[in-house]
C-alpha atoms as a PDB file:
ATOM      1  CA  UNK A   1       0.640 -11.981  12.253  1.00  0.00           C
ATOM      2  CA  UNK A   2       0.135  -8.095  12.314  1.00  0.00           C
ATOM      3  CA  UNK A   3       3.120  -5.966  13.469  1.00  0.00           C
ATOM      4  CA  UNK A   4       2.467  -4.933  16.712  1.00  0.00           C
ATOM      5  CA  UNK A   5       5.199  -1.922  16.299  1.00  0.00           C
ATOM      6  CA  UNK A   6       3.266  -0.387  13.564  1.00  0.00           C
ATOM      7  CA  UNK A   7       3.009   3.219  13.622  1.00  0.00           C
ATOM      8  CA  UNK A   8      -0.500   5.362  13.408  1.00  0.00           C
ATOM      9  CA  UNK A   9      -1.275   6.167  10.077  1.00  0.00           C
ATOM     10  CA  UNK A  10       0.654   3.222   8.055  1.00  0.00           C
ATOM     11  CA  UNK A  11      -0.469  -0.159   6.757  1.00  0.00           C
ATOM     12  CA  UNK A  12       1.025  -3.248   6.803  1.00  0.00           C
ATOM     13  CA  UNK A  13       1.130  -5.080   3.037  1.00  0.00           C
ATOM     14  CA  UNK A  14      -2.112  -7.331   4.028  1.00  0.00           C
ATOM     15  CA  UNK A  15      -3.953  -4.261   5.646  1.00  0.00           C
ATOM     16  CA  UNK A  16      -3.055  -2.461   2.145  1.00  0.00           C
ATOM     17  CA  UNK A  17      -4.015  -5.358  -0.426  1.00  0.00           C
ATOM     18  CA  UNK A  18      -7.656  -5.283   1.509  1.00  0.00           C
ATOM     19  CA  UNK A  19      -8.025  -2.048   1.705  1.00  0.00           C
ATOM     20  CA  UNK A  20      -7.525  -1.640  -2.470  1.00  0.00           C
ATOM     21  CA  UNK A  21      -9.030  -5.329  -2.847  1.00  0.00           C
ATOM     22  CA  UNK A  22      -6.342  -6.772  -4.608  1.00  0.00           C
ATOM     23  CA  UNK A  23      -4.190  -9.308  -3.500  1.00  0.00           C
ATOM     24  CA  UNK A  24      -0.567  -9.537  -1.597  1.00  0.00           C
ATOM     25  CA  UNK A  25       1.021 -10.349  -4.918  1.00  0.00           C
ATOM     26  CA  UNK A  26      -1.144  -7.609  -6.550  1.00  0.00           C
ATOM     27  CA  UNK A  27       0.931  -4.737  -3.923  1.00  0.00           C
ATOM     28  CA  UNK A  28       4.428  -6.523  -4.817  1.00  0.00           C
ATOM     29  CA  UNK A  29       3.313  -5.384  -8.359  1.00  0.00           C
ATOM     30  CA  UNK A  30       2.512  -1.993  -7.509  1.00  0.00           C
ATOM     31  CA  UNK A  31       5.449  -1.440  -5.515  1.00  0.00           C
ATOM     32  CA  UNK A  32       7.755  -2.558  -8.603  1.00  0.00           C
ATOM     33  CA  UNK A  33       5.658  -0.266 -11.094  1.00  0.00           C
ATOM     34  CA  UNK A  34       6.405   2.632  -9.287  1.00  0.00           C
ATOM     35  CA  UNK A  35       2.574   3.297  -7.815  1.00  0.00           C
ATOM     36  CA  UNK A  36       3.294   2.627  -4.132  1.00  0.00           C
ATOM     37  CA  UNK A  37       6.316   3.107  -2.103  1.00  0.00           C
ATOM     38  CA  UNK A  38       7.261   1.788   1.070  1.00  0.00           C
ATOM     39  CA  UNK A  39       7.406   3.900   3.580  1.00  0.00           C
ATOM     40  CA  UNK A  40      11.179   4.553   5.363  1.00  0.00           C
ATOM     41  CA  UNK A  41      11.388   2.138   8.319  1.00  0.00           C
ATOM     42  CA  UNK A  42      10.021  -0.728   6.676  1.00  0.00           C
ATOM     43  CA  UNK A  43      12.110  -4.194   5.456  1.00  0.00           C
ATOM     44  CA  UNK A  44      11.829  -5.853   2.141  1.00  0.00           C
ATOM     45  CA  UNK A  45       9.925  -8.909   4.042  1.00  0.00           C
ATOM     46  CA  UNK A  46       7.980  -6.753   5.918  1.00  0.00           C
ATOM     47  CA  UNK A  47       6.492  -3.534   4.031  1.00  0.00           C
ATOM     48  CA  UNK A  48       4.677  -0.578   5.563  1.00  0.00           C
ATOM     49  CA  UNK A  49       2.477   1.889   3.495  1.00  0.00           C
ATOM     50  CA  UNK A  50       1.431   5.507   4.403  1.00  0.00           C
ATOM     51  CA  UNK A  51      -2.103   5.237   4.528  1.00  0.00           C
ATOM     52  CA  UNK A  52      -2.185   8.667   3.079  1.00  0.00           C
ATOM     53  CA  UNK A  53      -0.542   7.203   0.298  1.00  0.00           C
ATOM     54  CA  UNK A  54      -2.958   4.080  -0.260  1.00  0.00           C
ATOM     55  CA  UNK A  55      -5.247   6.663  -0.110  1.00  0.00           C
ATOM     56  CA  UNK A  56      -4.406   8.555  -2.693  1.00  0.00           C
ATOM     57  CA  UNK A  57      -3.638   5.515  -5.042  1.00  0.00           C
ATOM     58  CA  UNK A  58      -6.917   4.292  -4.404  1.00  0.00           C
ATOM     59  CA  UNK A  59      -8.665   7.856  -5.767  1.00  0.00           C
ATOM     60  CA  UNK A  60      -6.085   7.691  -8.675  1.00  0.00           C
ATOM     61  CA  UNK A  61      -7.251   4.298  -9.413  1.00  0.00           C
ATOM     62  CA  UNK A  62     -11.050   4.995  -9.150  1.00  0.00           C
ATOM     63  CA  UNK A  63     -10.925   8.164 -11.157  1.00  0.00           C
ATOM     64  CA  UNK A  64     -11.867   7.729 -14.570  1.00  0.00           C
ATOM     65  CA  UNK A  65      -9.609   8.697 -16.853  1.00  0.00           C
ATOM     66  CA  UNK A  66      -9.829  11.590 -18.785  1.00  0.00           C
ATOM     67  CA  UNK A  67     -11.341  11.869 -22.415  1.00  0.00           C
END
């Protein structure tokens, strides 16, 4: 069930697994590498995401790294 106190321009942890096309588990892991934070507000069983910052993960991830 989505939050329905979510603020413009964050994600929830299901909106941000489909929008990078991983899974849930796959966010859990990128929150615990240090790649995405949760943004201030949000609980540890309910995790919001700047969409500015998916955003910019997702261009991180589809760069190709340099030679």
């Amino acid at each position: 069930m989505e939050s329905q106190l979510l603020r413009p321009g964050y994600l929830t942890a299901h909106q941000t697994a489909t929008a990078l096309g991983i899974s849930l588990d796959g966010v859990r892991q990128l929150v615990r590498r240090g790649h995405l934070t949760p943004a201030p507000g949000s609980t540890p069983r309910q995790r919001w995401f700047a969409l500015d910052d998916v955003q910019a993960y997702a261009a991180k991830r589809d760069t190709p790294a340099a030679a």
